[in-house]
PDB file of N, CA and C in Angstrom:
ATOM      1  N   UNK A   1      48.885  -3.799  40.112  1.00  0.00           N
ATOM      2  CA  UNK A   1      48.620  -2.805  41.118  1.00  0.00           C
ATOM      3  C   UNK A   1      48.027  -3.496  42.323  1.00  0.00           C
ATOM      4  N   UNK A   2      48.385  -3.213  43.275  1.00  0.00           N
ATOM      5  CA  UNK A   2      47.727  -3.307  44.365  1.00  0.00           C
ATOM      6  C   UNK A   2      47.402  -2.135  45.609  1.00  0.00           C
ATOM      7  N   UNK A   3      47.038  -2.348  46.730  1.00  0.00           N
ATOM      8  CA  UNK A   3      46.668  -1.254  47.569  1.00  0.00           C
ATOM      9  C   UNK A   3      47.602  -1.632  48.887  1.00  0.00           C
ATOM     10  N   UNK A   4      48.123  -0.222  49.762  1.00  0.00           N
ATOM     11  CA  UNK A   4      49.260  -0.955  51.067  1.00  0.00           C
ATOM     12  C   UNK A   4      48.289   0.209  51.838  1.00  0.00           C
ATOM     13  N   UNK A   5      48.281  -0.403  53.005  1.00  0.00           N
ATOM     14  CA  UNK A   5      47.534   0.128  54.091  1.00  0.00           C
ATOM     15  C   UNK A   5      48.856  -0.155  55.060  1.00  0.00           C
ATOM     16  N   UNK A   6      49.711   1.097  55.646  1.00  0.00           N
ATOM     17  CA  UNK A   6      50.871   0.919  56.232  1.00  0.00           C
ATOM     18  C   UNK A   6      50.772  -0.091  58.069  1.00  0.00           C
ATOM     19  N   UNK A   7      50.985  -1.299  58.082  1.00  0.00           N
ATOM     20  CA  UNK A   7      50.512  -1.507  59.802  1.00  0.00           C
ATOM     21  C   UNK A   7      51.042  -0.359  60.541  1.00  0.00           C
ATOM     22  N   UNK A   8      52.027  -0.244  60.162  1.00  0.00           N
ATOM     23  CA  UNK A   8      52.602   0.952  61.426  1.00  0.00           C
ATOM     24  C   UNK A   8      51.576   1.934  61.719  1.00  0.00           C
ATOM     25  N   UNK A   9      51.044   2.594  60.551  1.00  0.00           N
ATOM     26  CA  UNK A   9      49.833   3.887  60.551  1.00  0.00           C
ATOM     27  C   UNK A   9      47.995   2.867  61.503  1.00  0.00           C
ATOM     28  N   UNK A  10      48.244   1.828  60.767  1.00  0.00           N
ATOM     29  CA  UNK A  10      47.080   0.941  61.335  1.00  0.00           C
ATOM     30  C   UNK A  10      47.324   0.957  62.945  1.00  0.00           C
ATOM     31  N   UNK A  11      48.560   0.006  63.405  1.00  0.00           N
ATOM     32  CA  UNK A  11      48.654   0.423  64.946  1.00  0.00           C
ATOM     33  C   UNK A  11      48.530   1.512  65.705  1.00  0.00           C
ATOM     34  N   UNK A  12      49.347   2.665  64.879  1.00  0.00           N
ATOM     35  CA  UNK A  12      49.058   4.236  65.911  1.00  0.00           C
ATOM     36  C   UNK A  12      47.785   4.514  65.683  1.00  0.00           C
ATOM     37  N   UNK A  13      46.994   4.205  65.077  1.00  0.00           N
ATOM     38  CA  UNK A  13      45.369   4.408  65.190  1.00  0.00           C
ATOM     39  C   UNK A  13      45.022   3.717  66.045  1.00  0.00           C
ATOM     40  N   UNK A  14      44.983   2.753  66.277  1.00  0.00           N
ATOM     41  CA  UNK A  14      44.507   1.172  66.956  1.00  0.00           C
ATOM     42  C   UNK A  14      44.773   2.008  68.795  1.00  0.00           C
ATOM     43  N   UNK A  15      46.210   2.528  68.614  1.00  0.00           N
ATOM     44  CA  UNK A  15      46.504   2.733  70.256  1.00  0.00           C
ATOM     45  C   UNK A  15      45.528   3.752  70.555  1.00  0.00           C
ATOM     46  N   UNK A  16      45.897   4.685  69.183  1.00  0.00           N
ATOM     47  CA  UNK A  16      45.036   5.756  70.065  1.00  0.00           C
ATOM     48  C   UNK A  16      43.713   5.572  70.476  1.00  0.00           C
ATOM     49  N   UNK A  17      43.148   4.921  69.963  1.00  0.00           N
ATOM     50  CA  UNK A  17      41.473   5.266  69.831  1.00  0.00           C
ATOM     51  C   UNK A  17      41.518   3.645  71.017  1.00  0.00           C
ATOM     52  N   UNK A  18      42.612   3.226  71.631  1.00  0.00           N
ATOM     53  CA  UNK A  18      42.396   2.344  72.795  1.00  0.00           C
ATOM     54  C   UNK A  18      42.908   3.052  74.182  1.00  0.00           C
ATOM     55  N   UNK A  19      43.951   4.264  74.110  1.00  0.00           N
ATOM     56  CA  UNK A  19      43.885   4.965  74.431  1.00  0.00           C
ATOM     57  C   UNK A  19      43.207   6.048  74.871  1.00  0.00           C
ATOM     58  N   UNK A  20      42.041   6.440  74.139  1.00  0.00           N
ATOM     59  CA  UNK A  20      40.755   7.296  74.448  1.00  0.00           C
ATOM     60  C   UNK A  20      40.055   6.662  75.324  1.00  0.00           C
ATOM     61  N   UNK A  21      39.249   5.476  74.905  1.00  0.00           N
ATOM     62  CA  UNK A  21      38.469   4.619  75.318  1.00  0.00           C
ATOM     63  C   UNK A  21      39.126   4.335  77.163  1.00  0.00           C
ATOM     64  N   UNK A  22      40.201   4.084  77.260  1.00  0.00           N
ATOM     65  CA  UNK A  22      41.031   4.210  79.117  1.00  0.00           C
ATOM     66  C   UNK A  22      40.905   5.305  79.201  1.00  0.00           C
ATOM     67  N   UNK A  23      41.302   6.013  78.883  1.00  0.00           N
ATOM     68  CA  UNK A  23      39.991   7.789  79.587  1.00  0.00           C
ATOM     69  C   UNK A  23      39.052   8.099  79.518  1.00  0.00           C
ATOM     70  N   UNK A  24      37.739   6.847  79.011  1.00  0.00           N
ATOM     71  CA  UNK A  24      36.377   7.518  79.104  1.00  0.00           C
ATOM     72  C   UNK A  24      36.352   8.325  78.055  1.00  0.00           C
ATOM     73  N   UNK A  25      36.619   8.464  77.062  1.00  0.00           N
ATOM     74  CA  UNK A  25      36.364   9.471  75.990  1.00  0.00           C
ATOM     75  C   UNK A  25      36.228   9.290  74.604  1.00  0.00           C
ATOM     76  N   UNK A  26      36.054   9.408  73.448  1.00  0.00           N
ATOM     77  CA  UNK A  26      35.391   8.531  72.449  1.00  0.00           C
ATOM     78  C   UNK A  26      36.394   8.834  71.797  1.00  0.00           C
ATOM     79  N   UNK A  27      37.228   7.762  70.910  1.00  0.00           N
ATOM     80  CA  UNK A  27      38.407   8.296  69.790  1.00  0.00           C
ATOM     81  C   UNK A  27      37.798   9.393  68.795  1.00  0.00           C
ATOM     82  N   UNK A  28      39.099  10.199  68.094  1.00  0.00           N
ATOM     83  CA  UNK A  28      38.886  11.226  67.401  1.00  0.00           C
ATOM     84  C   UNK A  28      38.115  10.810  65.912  1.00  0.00           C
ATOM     85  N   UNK A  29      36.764  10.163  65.651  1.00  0.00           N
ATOM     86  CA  UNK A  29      36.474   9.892  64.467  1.00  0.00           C
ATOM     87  C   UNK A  29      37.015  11.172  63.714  1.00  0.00           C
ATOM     88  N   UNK A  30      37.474  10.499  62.255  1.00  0.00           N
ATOM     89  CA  UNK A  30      37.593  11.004  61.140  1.00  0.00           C
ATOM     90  C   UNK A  30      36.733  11.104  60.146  1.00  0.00           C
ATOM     91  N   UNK A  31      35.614  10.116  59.938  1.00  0.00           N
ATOM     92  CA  UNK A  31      34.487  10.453  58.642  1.00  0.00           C
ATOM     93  C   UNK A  31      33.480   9.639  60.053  1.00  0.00           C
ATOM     94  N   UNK A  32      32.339   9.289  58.680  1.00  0.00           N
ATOM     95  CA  UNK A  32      31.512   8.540  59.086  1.00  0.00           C
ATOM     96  C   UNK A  32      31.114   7.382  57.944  1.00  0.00           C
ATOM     97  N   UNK A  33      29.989   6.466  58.447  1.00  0.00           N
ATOM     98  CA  UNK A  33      29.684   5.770  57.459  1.00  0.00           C
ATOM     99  C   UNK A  33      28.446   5.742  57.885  1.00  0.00           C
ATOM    100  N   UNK A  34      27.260   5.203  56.745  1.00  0.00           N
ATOM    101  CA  UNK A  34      25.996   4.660  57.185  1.00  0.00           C
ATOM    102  C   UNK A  34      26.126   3.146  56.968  1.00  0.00           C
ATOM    103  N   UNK A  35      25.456   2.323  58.485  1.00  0.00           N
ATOM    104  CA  UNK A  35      25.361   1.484  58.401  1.00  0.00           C
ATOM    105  C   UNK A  35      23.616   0.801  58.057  1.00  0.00           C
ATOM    106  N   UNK A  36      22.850   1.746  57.663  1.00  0.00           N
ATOM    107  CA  UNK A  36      21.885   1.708  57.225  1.00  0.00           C
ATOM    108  C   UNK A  36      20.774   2.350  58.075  1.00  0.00           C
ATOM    109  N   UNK A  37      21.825   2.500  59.193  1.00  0.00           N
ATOM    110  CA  UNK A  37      20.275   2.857  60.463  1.00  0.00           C
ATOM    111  C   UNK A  37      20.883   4.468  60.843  1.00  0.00           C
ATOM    112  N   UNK A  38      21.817   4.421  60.780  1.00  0.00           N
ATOM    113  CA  UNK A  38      22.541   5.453  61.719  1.00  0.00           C
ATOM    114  C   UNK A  38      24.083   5.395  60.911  1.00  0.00           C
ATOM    115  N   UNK A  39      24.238   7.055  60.920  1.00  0.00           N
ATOM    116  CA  UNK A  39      26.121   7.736  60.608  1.00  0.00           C
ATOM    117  C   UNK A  39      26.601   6.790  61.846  1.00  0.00           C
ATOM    118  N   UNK A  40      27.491   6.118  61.647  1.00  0.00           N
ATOM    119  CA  UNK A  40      28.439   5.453  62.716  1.00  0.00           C
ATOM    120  C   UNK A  40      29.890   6.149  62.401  1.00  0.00           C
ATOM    121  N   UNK A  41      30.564   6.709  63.848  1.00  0.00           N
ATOM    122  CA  UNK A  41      31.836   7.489  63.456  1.00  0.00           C
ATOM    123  C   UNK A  41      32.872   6.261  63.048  1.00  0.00           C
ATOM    124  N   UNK A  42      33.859   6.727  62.570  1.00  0.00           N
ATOM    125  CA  UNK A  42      34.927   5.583  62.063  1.00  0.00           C
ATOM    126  C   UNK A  42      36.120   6.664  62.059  1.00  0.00           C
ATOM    127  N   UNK A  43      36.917   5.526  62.183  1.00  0.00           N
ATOM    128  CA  UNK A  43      38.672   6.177  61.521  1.00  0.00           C
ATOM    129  C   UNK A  43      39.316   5.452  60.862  1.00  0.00           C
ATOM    130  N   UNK A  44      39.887   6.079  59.518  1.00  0.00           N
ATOM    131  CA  UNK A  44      40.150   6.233  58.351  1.00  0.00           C
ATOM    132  C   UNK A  44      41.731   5.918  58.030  1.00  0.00           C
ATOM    133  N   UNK A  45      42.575   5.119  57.724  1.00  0.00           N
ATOM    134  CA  UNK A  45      43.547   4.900  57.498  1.00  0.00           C
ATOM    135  C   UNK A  45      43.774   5.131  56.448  1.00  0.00           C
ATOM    136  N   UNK A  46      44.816   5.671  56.074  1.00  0.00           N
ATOM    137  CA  UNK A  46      45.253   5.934  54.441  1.00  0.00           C
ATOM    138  C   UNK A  46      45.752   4.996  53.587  1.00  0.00           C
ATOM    139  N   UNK A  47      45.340   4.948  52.584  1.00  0.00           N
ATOM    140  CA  UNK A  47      45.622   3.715  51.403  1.00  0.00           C
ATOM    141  C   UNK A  47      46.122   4.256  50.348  1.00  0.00           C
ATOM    142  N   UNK A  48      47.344   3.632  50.199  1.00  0.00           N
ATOM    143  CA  UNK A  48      48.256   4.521  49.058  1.00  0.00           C
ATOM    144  C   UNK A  48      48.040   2.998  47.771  1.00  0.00           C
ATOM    145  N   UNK A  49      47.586   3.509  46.334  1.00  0.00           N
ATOM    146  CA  UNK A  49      47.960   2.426  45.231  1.00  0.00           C
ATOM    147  C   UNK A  49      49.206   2.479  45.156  1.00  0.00           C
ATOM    148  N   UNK A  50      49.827   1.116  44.986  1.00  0.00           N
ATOM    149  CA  UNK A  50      50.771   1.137  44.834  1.00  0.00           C
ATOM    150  C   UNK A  50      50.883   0.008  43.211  1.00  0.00           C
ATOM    151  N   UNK A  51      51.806   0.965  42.503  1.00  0.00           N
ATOM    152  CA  UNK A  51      52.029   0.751  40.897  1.00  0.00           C
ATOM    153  C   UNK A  51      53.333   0.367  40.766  1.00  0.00           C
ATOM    154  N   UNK A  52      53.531   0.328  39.599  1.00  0.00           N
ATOM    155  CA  UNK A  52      54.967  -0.102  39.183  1.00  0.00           C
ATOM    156  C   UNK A  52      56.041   1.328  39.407  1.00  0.00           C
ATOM    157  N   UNK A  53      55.322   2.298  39.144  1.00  0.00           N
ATOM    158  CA  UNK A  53      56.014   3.416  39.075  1.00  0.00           C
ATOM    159  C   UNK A  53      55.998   3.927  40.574  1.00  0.00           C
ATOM    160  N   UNK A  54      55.358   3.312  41.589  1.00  0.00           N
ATOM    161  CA  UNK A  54      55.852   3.837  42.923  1.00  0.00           C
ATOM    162  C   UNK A  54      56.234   3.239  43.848  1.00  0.00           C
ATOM    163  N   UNK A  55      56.244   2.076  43.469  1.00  0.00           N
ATOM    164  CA  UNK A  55      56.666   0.615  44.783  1.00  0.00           C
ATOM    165  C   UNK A  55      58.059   1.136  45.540  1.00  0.00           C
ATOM    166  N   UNK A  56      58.393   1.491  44.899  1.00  0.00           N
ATOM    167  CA  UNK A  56      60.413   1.907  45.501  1.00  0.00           C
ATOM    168  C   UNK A  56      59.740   2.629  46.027  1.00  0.00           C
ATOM    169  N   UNK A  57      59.355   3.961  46.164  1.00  0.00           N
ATOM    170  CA  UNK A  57      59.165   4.733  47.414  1.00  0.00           C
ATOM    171  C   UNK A  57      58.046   4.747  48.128  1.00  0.00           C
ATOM    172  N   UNK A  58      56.940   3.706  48.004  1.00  0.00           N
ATOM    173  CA  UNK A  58      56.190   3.354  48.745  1.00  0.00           C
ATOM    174  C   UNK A  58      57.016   2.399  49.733  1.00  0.00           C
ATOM    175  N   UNK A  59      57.163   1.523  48.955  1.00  0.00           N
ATOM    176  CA  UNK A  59      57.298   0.126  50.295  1.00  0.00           C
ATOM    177  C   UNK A  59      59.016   0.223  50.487  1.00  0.00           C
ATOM    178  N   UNK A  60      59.862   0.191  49.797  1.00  0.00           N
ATOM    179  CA  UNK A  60      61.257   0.311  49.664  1.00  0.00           C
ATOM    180  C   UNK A  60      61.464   1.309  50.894  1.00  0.00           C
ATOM    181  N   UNK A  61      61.519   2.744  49.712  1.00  0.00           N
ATOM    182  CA  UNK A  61      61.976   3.460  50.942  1.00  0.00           C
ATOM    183  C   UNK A  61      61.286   4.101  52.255  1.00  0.00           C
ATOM    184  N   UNK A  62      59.966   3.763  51.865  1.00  0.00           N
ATOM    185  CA  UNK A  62      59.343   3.844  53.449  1.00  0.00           C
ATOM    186  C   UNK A  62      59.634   2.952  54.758  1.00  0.00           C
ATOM    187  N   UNK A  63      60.663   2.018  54.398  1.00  0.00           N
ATOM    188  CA  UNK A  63      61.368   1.088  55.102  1.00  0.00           C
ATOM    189  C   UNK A  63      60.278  -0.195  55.674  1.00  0.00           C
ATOM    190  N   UNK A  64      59.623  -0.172  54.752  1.00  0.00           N
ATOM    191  CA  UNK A  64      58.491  -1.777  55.056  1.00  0.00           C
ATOM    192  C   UNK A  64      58.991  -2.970  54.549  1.00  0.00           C
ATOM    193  N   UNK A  65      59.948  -2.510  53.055  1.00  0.00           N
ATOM    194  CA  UNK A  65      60.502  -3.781  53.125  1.00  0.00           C
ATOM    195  C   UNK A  65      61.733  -3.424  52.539  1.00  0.00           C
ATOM    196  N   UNK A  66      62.561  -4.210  52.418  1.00  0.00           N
ATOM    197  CA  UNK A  66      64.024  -4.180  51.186  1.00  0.00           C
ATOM    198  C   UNK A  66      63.664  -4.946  49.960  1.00  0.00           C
ATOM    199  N   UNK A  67      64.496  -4.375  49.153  1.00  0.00           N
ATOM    200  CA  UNK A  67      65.020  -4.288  47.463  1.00  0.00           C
ATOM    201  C   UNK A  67      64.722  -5.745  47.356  1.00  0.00           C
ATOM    202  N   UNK A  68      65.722  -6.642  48.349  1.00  0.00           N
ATOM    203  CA  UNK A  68      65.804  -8.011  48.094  1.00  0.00           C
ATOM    204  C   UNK A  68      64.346  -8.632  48.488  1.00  0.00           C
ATOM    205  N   UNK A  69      63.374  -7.971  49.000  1.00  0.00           N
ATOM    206  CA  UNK A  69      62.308  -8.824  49.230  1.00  0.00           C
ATOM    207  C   UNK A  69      61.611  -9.273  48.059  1.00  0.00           C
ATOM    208  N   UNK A  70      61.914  -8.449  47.276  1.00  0.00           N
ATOM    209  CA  UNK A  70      61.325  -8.503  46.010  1.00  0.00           C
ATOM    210  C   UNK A  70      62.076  -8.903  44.514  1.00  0.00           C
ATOM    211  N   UNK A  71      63.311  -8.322  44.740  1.00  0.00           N
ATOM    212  CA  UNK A  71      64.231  -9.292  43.473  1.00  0.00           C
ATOM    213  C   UNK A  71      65.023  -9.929  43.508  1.00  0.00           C
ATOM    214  N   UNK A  72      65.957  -9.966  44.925  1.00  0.00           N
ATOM    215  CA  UNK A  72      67.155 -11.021  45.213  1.00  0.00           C
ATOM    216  C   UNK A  72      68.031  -9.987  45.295  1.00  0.00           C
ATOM    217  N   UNK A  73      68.215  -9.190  45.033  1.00  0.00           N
ATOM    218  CA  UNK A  73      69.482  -7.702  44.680  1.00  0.00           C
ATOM    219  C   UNK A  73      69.220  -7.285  46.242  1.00  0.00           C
ATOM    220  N   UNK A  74      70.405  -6.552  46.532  1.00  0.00           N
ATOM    221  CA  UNK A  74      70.636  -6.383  47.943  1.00  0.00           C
ATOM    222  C   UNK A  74      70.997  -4.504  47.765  1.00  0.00           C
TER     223      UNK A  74
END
């Protein structure tokens, strides 16, 4: 098992909240965290496990990678 954090979903966060920031305005936090002193806002990317039983339609057909990246089969 491992964990996929999609870049594509990572970048459209990344623009937006660089996007806010060129208008003077604070990106849309989604949670928070404590950094021990103070809630600091944050945004939250989604992390899908990815198992044996979901790799094909995680990474396959979400089009991150092909069949052959992984077995040679096309």
């Amino acid at each position: 098992m491992t964990v996929w954090k999609n870049t594509r979903t990572l970048a459209k966060t990344a623009l937006d909240a660089a996007n806010a920031l060129l208008k003077g305005t604070a990106p849309a936090a989604t949670t928070t965290y404590n950094n021990g002193n103070v809630d600091v806002p944050s945004l939250q990317s989604p992390v899908v496990v990815v198992t044996q039983d979901n790799i094909k339609d995680t990474l396959i057909a979400g089009g991150a990678f092909q069949l052959s990246d992984f077995t040679g089969l096309k």
